[in-house]
Structure formats: C-alpha cells, structure tokens
C-alpha atoms as a PDB file:
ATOM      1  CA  UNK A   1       0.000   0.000   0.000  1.00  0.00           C
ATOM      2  CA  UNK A   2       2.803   2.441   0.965  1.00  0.00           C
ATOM      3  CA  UNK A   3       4.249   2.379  -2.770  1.00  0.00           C
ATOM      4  CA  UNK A   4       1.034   3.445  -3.953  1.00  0.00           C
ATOM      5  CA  UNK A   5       0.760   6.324  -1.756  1.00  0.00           C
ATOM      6  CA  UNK A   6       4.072   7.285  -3.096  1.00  0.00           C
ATOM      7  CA  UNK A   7       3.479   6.744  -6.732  1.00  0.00           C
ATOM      8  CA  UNK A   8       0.078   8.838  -6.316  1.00  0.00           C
ATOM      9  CA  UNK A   9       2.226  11.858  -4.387  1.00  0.00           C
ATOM     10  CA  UNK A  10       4.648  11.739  -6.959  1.00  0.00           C
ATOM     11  CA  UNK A  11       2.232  11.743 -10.192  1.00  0.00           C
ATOM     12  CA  UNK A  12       0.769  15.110  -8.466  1.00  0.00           C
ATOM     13  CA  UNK A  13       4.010  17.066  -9.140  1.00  0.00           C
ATOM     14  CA  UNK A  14       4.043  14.944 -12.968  1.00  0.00           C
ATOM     15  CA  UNK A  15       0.220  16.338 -13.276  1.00  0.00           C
ATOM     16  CA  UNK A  16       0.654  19.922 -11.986  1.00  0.00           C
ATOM     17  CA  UNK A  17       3.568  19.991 -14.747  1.00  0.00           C
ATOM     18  CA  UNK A  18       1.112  18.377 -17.279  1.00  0.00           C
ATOM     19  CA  UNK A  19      -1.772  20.969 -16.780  1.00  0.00           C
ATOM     20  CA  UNK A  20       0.810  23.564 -18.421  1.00  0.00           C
ATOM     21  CA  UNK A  21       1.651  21.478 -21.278  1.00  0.00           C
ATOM     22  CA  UNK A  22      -2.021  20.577 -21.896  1.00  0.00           C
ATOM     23  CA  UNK A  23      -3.626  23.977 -21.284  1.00  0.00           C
ATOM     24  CA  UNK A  24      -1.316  25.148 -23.692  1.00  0.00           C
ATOM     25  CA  UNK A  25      -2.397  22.971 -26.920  1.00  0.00           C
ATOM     26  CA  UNK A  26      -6.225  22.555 -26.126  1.00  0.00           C
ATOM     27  CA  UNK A  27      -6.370  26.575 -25.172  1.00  0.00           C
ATOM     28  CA  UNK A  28      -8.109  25.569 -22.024  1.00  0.00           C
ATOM     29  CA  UNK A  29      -8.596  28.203 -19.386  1.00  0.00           C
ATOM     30  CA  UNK A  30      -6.257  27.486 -15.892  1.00  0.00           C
ATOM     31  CA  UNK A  31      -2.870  28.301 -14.208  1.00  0.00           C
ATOM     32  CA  UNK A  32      -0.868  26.444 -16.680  1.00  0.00           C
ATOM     33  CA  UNK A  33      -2.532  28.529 -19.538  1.00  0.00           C
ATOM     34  CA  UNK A  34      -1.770  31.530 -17.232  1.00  0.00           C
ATOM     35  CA  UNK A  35       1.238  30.596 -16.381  1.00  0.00           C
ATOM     36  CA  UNK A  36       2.194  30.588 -20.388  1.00  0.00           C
ATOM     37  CA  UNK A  37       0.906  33.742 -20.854  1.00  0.00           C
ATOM     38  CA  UNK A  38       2.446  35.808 -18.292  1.00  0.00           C
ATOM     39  CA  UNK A  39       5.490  34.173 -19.582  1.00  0.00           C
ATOM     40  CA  UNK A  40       4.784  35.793 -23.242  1.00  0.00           C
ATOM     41  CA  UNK A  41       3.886  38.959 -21.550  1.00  0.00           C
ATOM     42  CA  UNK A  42       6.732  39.438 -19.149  1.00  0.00           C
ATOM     43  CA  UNK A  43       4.745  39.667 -16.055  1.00  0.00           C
ATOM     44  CA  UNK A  44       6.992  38.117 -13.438  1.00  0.00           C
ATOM     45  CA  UNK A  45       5.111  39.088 -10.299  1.00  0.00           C
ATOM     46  CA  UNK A  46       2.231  36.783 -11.772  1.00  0.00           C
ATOM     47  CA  UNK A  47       5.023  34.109 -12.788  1.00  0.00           C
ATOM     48  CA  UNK A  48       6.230  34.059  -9.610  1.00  0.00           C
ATOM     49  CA  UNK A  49       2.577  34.124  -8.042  1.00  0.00           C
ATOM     50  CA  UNK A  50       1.894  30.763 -10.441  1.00  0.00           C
ATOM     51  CA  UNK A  51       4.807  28.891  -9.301  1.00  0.00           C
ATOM     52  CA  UNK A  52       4.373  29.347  -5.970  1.00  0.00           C
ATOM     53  CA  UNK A  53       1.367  28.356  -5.698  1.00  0.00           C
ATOM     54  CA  UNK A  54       2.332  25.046  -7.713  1.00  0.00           C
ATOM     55  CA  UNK A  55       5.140  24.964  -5.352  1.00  0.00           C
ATOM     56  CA  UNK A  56       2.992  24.849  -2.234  1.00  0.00           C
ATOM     57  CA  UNK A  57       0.754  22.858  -3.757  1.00  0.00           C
ATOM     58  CA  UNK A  58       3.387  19.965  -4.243  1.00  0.00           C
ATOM     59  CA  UNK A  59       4.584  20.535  -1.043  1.00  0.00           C
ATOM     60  CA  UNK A  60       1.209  19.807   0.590  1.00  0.00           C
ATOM     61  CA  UNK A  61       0.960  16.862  -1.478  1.00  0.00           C
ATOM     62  CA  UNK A  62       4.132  15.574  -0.194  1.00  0.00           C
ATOM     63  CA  UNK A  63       3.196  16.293   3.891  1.00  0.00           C
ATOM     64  CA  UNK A  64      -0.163  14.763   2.982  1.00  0.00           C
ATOM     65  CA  UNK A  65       1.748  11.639   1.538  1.00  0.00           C
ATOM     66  CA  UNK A  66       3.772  11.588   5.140  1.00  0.00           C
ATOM     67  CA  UNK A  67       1.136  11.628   7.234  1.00  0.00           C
ATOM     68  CA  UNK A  68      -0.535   8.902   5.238  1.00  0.00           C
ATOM     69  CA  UNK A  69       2.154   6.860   5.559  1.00  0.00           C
ATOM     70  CA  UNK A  70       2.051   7.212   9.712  1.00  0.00           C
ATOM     71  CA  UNK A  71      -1.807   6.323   9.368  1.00  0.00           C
ATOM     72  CA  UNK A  72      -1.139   3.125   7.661  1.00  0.00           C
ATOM     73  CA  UNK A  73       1.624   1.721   8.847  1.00  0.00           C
ATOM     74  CA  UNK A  74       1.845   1.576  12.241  1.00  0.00           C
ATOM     75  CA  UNK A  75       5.629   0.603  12.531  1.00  0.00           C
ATOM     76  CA  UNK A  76       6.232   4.322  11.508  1.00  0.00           C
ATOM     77  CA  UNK A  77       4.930   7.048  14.229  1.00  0.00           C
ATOM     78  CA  UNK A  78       6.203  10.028  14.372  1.00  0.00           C
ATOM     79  CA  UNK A  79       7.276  11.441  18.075  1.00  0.00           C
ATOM     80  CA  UNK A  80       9.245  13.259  20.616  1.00  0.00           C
ATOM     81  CA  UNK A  81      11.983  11.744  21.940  1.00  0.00           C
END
C-alpha cells in the first residue's frame, strides 16, 4: 500500500507539470494557460505568483503523503523523543 501512496504523491508534481503542457495545446482556461501567458507577456510578479502556488501545492501533497504513511503503517509514528 505504501508504494502506492508514493506513486500517487509523486504523479501530483508529474500532473501539476502536465496541466501547463495541456492547457497550452487545447487553449483551455487554468494556471498552466496563465502561467504561459504571463510568460509571453513578461509579467513576473504573476510568474512568480503561479509557481508558488504550484510549489505549495506539491509541497502539501508531499506532507499529505507523510502523514498517510504514519496512518497506515503503524511501525512508523512520528514522536518526541
């Protein structure tokens, strides 16, 4: 079970990457499509906006993926020592 909970939390950072790709060619409204255009138009407050929030997004993903993994399996707990 744990290697699917890590194959999952990993395909989230593949799909967040995907969404700009895709956006892109189908001219589908959404951050990656955003993210492509304040690249064309120089805006790098809204760049930097965009990739932070993919950023924190991932990150989230990953500490959900973590705490999972301590639900699950209870040989890993995570405490004071």
């Amino acid at each position: 079970m744990l290697p699917v909970i890590t194959f999952v939390g990993l395909q989230l950072g593949f799909l967040l990457g995907g969404t700009v790709i895709v956006e892109t060619i189908f001219a589908w409204p959404g951050i990656g499509r955003l993210l492509v255009d304040s690249i064309y138009a120089r805006d790098f407050a809204l760049i930097q906006g965009c990739v932070l929030f993919i950023a924190v997004i991932f990150a989230l993903a990953n500490l959900a993926v973590d705490v999972l993994y301590a639900y699950l399996d209870p040989r890993i707990r995570y405490e004071k020592k």
